[in-house]
N, C-alpha and C. Protein backbone atom coordinates (compact mmCIF):
# COMPACT_ATOMS: atom_id res chain seq x y z
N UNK A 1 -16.18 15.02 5.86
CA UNK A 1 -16.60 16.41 5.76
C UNK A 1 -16.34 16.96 4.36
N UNK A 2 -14.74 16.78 4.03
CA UNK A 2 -14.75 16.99 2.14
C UNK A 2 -14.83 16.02 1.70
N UNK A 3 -15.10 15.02 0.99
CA UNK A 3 -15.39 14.19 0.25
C UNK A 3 -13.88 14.16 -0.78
N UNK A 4 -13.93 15.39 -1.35
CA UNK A 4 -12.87 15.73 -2.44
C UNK A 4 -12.68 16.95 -2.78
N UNK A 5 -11.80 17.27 -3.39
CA UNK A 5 -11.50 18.47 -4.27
C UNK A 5 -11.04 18.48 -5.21
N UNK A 6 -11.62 19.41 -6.27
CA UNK A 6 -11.67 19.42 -7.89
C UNK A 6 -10.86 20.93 -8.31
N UNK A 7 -9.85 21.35 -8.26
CA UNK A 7 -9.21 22.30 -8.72
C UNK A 7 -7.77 22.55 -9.64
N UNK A 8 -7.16 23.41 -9.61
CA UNK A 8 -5.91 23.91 -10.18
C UNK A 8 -4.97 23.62 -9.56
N UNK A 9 -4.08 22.54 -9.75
CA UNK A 9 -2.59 22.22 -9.26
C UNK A 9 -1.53 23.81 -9.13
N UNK A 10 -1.84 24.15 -8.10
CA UNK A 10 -1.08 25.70 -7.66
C UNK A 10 0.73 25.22 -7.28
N UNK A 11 0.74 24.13 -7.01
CA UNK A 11 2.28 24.12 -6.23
C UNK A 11 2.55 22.87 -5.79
N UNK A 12 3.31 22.34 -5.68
CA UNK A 12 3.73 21.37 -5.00
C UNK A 12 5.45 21.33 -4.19
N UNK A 13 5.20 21.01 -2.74
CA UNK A 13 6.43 21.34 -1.86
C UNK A 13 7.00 20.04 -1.20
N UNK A 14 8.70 19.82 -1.93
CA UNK A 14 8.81 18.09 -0.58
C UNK A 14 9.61 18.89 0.18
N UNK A 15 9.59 17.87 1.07
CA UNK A 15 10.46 18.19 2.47
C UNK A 15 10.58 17.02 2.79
N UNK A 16 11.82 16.43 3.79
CA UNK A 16 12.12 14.95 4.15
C UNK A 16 11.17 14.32 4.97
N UNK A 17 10.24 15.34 5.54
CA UNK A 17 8.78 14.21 5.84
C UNK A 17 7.59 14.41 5.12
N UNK A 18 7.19 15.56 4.32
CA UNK A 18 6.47 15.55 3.81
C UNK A 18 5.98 15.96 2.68
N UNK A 19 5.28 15.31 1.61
CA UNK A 19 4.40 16.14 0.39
C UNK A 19 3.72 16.85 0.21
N UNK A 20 3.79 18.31 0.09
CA UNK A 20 2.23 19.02 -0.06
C UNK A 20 1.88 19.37 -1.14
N UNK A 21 0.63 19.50 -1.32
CA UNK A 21 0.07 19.72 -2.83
C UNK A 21 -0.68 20.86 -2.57
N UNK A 22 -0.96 21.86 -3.40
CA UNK A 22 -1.48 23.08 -3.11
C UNK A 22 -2.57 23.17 -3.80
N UNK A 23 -3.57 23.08 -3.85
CA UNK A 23 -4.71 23.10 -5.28
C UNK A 23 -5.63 24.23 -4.95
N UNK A 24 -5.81 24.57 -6.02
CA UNK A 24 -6.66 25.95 -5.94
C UNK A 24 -8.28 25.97 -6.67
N UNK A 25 -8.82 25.89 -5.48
CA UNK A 25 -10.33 25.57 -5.50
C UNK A 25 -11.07 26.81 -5.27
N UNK A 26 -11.62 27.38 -6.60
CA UNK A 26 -12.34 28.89 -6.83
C UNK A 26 -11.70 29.47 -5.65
N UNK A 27 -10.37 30.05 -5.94
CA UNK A 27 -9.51 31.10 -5.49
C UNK A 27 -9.12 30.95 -3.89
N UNK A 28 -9.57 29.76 -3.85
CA UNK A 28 -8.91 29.26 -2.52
C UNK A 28 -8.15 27.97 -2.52
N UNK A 29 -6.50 29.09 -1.82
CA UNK A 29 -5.79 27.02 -1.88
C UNK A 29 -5.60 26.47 -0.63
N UNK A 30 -6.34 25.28 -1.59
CA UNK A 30 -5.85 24.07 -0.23
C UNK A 30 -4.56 23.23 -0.15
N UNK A 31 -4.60 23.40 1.15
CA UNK A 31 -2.82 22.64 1.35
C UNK A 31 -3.16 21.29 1.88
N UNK A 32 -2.63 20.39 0.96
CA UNK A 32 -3.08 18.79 1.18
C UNK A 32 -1.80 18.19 1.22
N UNK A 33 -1.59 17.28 2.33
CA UNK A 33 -0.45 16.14 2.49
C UNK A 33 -0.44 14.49 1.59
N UNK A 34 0.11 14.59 0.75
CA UNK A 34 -0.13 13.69 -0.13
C UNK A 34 0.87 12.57 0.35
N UNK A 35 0.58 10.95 -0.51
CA UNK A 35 1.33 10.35 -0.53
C UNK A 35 2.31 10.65 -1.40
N UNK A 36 3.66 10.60 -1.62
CA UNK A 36 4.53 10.73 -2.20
C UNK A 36 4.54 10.02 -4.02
N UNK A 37 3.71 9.04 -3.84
CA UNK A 37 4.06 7.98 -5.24
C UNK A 37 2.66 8.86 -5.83
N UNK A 38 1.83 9.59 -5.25
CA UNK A 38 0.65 10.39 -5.88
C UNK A 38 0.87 11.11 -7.24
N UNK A 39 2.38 11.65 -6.46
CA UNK A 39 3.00 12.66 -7.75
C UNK A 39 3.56 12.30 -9.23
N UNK A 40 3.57 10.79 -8.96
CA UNK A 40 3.80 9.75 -10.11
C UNK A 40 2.61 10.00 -11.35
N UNK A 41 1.22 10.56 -10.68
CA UNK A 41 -0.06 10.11 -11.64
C UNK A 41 -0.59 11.57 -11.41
N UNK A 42 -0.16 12.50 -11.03
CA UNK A 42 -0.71 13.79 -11.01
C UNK A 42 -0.07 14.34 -12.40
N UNK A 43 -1.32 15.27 -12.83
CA UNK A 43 -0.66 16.34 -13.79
C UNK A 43 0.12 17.46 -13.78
N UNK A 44 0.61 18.24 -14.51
CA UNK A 44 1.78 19.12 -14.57
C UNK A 44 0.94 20.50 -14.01
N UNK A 45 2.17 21.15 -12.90
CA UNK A 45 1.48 22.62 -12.10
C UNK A 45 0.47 23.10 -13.07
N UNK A 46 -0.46 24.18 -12.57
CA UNK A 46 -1.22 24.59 -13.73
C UNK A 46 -2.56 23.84 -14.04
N UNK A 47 -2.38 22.48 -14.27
CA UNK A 47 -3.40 21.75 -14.80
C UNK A 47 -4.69 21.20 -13.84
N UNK A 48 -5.63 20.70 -14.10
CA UNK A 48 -6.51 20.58 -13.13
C UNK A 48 -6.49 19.06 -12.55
N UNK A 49 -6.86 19.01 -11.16
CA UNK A 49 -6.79 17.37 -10.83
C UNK A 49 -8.23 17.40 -9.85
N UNK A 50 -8.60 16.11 -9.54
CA UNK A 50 -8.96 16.01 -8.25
C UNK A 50 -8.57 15.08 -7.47
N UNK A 51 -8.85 15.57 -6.25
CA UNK A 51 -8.36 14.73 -5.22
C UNK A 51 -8.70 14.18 -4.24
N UNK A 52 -8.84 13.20 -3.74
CA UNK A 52 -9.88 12.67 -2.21
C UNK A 52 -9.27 12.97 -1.44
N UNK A 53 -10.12 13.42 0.10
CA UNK A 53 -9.38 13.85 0.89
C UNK A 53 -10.12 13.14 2.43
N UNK A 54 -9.11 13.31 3.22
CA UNK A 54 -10.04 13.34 4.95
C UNK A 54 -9.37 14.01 5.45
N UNK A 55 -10.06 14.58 6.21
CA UNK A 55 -9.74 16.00 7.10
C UNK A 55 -9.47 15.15 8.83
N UNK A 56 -7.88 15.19 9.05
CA UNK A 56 -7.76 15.18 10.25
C UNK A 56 -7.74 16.01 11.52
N UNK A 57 -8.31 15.96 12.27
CA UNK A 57 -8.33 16.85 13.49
C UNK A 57 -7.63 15.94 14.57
N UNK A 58 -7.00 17.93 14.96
CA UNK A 58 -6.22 17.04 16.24
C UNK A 58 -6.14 18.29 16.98
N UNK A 59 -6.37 18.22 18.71
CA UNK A 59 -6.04 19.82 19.44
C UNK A 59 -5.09 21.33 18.77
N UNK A 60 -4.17 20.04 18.16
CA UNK A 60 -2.95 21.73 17.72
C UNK A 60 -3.61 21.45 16.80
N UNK A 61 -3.64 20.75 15.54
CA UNK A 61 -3.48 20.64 14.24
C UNK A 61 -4.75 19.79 13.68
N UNK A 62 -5.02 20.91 12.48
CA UNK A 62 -5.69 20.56 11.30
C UNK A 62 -5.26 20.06 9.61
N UNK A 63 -5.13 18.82 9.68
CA UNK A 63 -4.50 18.37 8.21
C UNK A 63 -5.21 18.20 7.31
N UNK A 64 -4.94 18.17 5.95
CA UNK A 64 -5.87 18.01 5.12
C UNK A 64 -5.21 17.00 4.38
N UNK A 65 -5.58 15.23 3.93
CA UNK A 65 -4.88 14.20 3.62
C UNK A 65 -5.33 14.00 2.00
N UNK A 66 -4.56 14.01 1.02
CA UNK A 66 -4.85 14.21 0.06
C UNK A 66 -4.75 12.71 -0.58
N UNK A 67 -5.32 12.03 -1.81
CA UNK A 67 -5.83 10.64 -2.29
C UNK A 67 -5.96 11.01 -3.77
N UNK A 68 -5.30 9.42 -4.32
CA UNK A 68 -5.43 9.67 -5.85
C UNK A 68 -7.44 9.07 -6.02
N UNK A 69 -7.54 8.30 -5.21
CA UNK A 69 -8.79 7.56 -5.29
C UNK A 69 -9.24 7.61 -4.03
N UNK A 70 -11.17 7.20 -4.18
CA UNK A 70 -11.83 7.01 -2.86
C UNK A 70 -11.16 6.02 -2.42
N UNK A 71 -10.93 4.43 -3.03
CA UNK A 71 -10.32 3.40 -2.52
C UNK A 71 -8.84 3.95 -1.74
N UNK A 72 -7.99 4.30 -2.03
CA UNK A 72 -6.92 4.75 -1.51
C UNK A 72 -7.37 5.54 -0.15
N UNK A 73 -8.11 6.15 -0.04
CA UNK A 73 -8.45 7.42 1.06
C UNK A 73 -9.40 6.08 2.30
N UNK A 74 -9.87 5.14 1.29
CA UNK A 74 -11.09 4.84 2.67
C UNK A 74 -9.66 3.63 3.07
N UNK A 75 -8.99 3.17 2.27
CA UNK A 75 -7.53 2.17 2.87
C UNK A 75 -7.16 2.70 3.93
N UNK A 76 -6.77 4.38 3.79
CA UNK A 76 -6.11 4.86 5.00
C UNK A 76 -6.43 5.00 6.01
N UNK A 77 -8.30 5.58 6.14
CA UNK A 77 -8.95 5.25 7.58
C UNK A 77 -9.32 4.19 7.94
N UNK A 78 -9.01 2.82 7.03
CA UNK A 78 -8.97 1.47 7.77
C UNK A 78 -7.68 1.26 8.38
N UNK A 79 -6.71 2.09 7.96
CA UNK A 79 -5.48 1.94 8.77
C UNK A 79 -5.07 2.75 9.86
N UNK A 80 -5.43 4.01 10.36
CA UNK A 80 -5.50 5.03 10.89
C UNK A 80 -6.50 4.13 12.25
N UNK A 81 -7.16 3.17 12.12
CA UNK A 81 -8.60 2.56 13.06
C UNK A 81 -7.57 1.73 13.54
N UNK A 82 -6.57 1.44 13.08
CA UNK A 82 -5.82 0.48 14.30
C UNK A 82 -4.82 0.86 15.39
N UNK A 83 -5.12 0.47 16.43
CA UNK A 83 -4.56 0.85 17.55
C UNK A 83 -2.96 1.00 17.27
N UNK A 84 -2.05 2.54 17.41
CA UNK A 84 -0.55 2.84 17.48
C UNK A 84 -0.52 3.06 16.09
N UNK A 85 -1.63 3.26 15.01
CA UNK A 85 -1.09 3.58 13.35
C UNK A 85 -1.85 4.97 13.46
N UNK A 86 -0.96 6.14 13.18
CA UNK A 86 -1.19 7.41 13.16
C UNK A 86 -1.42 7.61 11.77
N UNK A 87 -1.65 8.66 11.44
CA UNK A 87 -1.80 9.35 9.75
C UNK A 87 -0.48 8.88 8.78
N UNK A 88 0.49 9.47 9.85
CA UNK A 88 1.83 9.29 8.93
C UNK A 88 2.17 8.07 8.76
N UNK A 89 2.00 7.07 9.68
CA UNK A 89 2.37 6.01 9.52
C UNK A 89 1.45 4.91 8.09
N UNK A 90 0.76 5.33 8.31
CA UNK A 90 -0.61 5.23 7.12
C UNK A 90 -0.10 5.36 5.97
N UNK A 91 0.32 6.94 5.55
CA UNK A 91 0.75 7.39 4.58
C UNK A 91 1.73 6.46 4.09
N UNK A 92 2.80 6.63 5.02
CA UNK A 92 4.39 5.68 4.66
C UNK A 92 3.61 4.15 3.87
N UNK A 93 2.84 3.47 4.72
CA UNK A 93 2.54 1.88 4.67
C UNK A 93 1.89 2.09 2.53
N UNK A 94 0.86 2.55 3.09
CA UNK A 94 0.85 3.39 1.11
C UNK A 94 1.75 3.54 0.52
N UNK A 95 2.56 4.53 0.45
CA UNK A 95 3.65 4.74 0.03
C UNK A 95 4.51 3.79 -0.37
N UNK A 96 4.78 2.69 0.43
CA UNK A 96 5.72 2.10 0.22
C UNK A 96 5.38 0.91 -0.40
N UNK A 97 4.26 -0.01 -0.46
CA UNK A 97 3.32 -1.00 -0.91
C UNK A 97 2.39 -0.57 -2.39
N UNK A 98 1.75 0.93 -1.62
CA UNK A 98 1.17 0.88 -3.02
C UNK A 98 -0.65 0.13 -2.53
N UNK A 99 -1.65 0.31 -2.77
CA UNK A 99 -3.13 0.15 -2.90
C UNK A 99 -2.88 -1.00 -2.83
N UNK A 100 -2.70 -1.54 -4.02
CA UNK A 100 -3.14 -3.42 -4.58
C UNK A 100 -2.40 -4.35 -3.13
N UNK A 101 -0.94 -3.82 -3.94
CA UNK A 101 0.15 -4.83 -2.37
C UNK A 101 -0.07 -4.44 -0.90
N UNK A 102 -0.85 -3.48 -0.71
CA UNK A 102 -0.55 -3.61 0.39
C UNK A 102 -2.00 -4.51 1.20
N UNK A 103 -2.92 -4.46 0.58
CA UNK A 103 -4.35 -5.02 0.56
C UNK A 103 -3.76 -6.12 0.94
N UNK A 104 -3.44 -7.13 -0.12
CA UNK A 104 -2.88 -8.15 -0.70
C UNK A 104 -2.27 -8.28 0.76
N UNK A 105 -0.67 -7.82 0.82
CA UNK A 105 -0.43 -8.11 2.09
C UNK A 105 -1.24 -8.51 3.54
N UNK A 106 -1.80 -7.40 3.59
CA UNK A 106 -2.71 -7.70 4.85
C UNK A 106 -3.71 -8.68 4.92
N UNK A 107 -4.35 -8.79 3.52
CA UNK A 107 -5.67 -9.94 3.50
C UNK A 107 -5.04 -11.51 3.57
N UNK A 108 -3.23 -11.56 2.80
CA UNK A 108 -2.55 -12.97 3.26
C UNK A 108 -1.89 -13.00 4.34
N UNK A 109 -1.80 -12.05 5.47
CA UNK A 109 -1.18 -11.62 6.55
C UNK A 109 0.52 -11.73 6.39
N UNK A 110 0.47 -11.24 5.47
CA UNK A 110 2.22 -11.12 5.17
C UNK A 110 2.90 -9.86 5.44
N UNK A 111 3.25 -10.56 7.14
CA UNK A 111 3.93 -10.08 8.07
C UNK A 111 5.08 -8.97 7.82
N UNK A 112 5.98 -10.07 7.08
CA UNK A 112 7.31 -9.31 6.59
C UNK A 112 7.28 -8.80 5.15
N UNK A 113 6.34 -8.68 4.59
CA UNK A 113 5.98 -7.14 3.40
C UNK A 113 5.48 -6.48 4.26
N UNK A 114 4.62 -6.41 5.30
CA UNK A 114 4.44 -5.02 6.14
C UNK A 114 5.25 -4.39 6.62
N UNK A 115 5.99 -5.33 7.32
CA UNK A 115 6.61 -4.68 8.26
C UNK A 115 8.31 -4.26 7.35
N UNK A 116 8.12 -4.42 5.94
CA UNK A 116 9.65 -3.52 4.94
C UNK A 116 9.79 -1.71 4.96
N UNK A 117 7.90 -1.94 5.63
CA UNK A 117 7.31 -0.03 5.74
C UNK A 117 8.12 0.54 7.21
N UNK A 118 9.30 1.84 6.70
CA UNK A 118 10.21 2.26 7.79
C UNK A 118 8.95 2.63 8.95
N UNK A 119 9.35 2.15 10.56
CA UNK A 119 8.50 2.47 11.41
C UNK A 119 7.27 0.79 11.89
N UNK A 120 7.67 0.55 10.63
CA UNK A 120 6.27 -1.12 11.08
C UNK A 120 6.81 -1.87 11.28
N UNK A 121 7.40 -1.87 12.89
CA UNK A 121 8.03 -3.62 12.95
C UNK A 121 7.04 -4.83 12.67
N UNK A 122 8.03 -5.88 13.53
CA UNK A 122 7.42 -6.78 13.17
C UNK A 122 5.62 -7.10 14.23
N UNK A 123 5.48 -6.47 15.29
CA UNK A 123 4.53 -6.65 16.13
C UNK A 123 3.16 -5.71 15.43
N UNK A 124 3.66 -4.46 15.07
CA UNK A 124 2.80 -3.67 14.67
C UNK A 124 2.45 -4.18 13.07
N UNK A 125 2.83 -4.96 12.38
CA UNK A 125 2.69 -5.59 11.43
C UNK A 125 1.65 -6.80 11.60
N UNK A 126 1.80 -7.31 12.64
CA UNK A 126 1.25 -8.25 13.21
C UNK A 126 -0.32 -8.07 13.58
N UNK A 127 -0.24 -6.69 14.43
CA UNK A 127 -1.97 -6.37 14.92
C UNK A 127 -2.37 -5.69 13.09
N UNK A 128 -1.74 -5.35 12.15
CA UNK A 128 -2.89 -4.89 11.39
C UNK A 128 -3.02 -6.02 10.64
N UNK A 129 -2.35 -7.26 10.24
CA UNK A 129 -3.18 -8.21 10.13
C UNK A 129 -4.46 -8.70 10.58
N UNK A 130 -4.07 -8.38 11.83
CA UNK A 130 -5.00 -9.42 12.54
C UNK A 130 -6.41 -8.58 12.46
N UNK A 131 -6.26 -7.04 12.76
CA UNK A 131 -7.13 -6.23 13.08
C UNK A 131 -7.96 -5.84 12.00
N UNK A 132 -7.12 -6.25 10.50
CA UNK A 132 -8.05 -5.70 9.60
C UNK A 132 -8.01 -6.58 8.17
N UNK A 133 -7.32 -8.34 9.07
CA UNK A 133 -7.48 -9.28 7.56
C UNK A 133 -9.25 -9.54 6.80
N UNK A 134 -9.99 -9.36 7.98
CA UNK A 134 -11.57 -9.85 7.58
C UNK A 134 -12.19 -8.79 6.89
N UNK A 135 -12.09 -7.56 7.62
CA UNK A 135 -12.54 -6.03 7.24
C UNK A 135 -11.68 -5.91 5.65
N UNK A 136 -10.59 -6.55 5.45
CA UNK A 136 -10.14 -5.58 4.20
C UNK A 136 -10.57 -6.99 2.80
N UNK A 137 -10.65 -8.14 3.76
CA UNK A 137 -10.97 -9.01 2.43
C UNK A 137 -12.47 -8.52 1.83
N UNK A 138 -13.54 -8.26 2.80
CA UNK A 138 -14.96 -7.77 2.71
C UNK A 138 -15.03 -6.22 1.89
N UNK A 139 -14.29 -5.30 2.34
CA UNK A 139 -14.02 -4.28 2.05
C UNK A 139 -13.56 -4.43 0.46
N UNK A 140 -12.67 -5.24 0.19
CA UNK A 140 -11.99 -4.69 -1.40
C UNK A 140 -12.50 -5.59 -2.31
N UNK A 141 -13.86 -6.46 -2.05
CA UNK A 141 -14.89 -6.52 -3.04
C UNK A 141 -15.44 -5.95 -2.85
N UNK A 142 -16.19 -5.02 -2.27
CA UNK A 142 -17.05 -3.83 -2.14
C UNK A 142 -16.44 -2.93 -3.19
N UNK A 143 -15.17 -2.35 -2.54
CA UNK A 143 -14.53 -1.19 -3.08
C UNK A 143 -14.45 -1.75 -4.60
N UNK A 144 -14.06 -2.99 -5.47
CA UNK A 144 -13.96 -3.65 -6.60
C UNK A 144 -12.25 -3.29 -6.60
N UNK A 145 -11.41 -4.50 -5.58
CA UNK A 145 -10.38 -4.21 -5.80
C UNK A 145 -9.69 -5.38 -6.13
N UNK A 146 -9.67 -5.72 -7.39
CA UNK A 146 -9.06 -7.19 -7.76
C UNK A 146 -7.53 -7.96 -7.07
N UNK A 147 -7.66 -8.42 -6.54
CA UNK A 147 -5.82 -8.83 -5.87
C UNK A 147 -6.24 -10.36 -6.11
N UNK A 148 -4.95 -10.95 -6.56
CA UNK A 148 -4.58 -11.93 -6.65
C UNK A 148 -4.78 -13.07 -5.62
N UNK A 149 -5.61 -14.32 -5.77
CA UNK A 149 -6.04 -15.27 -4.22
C UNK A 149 -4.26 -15.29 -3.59
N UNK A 150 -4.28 -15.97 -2.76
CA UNK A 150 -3.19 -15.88 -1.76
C UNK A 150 -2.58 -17.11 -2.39
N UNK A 151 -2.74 -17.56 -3.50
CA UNK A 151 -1.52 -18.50 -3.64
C UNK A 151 -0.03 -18.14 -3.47
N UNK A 152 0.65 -19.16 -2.65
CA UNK A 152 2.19 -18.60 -2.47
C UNK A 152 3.03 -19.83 -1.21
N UNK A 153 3.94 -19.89 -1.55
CA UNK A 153 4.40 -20.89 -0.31
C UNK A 153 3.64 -20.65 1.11
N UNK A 154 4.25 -22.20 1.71
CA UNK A 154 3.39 -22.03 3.08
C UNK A 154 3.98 -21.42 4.10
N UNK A 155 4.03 -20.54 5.20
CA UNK A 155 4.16 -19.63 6.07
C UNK A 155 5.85 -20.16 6.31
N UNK A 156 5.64 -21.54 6.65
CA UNK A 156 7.06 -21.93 7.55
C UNK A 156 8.15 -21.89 6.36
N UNK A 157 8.01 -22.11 4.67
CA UNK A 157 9.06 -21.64 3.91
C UNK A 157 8.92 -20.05 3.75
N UNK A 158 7.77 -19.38 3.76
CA UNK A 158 7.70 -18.34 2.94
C UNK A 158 8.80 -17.21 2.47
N UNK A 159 9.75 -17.10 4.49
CA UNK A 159 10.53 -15.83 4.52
C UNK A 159 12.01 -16.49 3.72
N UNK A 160 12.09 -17.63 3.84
CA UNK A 160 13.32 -18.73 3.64
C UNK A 160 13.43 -18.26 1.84
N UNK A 161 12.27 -18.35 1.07
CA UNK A 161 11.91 -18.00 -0.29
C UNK A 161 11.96 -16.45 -0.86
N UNK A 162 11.21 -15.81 0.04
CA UNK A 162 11.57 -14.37 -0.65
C UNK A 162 12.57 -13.94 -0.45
N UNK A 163 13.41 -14.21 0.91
CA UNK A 163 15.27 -13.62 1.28
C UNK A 163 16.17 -14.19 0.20
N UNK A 164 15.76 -15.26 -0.16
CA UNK A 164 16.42 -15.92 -1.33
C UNK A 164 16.63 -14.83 -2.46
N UNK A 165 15.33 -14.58 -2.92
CA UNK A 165 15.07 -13.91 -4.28
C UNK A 165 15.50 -12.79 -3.91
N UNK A 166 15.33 -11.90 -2.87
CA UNK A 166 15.51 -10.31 -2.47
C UNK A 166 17.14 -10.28 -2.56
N UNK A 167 18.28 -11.81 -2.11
CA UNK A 167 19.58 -11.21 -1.99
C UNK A 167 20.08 -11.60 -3.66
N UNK A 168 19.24 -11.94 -4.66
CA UNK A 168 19.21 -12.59 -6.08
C UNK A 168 19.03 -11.00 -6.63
N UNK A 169 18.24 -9.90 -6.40
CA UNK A 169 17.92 -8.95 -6.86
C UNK A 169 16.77 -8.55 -7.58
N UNK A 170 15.87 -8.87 -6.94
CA UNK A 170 14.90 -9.11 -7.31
C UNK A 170 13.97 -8.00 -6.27
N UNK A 171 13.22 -7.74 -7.14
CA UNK A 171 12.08 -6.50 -5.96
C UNK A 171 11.34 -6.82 -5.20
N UNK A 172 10.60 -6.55 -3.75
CA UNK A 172 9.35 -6.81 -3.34
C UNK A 172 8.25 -7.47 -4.86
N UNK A 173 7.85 -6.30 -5.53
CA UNK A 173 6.39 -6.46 -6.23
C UNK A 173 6.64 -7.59 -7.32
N UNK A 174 8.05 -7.95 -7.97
CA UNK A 174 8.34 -8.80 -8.40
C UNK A 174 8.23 -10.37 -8.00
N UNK A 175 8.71 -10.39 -6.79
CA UNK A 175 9.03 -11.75 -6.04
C UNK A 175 7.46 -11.89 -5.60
N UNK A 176 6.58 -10.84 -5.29
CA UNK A 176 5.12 -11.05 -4.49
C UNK A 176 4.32 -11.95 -6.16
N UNK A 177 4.97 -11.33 -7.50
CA UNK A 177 3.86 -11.34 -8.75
C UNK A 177 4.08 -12.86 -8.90
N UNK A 178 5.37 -13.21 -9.16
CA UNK A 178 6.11 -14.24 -9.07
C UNK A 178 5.76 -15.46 -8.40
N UNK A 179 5.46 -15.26 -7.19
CA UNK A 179 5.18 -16.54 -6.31
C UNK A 179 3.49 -16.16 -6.52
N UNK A 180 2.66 -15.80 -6.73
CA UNK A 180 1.15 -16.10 -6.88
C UNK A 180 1.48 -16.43 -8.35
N UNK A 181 1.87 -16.06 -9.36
CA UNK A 181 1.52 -16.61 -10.66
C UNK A 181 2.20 -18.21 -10.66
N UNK A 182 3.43 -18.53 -9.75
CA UNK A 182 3.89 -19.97 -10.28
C UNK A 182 3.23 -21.08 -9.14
N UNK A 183 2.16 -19.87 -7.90
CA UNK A 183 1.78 -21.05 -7.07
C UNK A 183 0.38 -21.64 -7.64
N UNK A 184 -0.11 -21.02 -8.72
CA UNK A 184 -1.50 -21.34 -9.79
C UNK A 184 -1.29 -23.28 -9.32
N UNK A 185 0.14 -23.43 -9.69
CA UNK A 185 0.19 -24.88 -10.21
C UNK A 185 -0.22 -25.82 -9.56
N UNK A 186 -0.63 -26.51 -9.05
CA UNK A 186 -1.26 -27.23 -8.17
C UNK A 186 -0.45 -28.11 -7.18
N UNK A 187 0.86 -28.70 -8.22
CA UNK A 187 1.42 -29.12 -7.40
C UNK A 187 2.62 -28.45 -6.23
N UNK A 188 3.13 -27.51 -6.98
CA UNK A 188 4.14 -26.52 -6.49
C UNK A 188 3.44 -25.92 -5.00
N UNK A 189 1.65 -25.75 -5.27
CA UNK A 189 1.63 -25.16 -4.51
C UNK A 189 1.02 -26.29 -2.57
N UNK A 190 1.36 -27.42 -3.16
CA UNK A 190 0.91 -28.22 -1.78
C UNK A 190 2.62 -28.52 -1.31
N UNK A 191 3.49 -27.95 -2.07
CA UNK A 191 4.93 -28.28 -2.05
C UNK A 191 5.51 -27.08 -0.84
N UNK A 192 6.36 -28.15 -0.05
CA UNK A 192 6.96 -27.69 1.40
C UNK A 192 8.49 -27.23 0.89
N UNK A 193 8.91 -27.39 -0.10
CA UNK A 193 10.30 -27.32 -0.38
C UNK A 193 10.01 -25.77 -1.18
N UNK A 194 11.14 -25.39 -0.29
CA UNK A 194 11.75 -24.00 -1.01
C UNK A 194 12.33 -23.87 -1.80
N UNK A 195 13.69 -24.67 -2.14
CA UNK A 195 14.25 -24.66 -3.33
C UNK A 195 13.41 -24.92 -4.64
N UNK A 196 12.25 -25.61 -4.36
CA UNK A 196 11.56 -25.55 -5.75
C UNK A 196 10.84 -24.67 -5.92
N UNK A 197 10.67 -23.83 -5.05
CA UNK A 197 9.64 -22.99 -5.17
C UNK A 197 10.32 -21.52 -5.87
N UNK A 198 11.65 -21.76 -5.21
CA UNK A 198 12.69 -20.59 -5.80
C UNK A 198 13.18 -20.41 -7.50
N UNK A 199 13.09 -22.13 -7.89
CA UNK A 199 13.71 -22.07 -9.05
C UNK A 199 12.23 -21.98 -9.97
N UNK A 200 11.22 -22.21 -9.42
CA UNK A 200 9.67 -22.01 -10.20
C UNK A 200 10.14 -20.10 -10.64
N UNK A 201 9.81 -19.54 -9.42
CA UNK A 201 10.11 -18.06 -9.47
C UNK A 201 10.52 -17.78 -10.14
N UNK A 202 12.49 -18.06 -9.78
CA UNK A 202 13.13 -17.67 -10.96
C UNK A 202 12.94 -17.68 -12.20
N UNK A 203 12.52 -18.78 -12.71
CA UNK A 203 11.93 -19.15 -14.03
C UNK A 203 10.91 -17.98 -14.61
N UNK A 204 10.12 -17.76 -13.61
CA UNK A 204 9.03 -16.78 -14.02
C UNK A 204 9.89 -15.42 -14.17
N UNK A 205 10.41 -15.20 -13.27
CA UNK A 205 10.76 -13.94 -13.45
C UNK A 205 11.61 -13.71 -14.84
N UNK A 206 12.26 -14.36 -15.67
CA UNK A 206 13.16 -14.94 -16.25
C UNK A 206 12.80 -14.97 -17.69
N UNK A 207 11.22 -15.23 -17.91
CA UNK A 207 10.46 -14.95 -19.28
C UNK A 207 10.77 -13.85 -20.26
């Protein structure tokens, strides 16, 4: 129904569940629920932005969901389409992944980067794989969303490899960049052993 909105950054309000952004569109403001990391790439009160939006309806309540990009906004109603993922939960999975990783995640069905999003165990991690690995690989060449092929250890080392690196100190987006750039190699990547796969990493990370 809005597509977007093009106005004056009037305000911005947190609260422990939510972001609002206030923008003022020819003397009318709209109150939009943003993702939180939005405010990272928005400009200073005052200044002008735009923003993608979808308008949720619900019996009590009318929300207005605010987007740095169309890609970001049409991510969320591919996530919102799966059965038990509400708005908020949407938001959070964004939030916490981010556009690229979280694609990425879902198109290699990597279970346990979904499910690091507070609220996504491990089952509900599970159906949006399943529910939206085909739809989002099709989808983010459409949208032109470059992610990295799924090189990376094989399923039965995978969690054995990143718990490694995560209690080493090392970040999610680090350890995810890490294991696709050192699984390029051809041999590393037909390789069942974790420990080599850990000290490849390390190495990379390490440059």
């Amino acid at each position: 129904m809005i597509g977007y909105l093009k106005g004056t950054i009037a305000g911005i309000q947190k609260s422990s569940k939510h972001v609002t952004l206030t923008l003022e569109v020819n003397q009318i403001g709209y109150d939009l629920q943003v993702v939180p990391r939005l405010l990272q790439q928005l400009p200073e009160v005052g200044e002008d932005a735009q923003i993608f939006t979808h308008l949720n309806v619900r019996e009590d309540q009318v929300t207005l969901f605010g987007f740095s990009s169309s890609a970001e906004r049409d991510l969320f109603r591919q996530l919102v389409s799966v059965s038990g993922i509400g708005p908020q939960l949407a938001l959070a999975l964004l939030d916490t992944l981010g556009l690229q990783d979280l694609v990425q995640a879902i198109v290699t069905g990597n279970t346990r980067l979904l499910s690091r999003t507070p609220g996504v165990g491990s089952k509900t991690a599970e159906r949006i794989a399943l529910e939206l690995k085909t739809k989002l690989a099709e989808w983010r060449q459409q949208a032109g969303i470059a992610i990295a092929p799924g090189a990376g250890p094989a399923t039965n080392i995978l969690e054995d490899v990143e718990m490694t690196l995560l209690a080493l100190g090392y970040t999610d987006r680090e350890i995810t960049q890490a294991l696709q750039a050192v699984g390029q190699s051809t041999t590393l990547s037909k390789s069942d052993d974790a420990e080599a796969w850990i000290r490849q990493a390390i190495a990379w990370l390490s440059q």
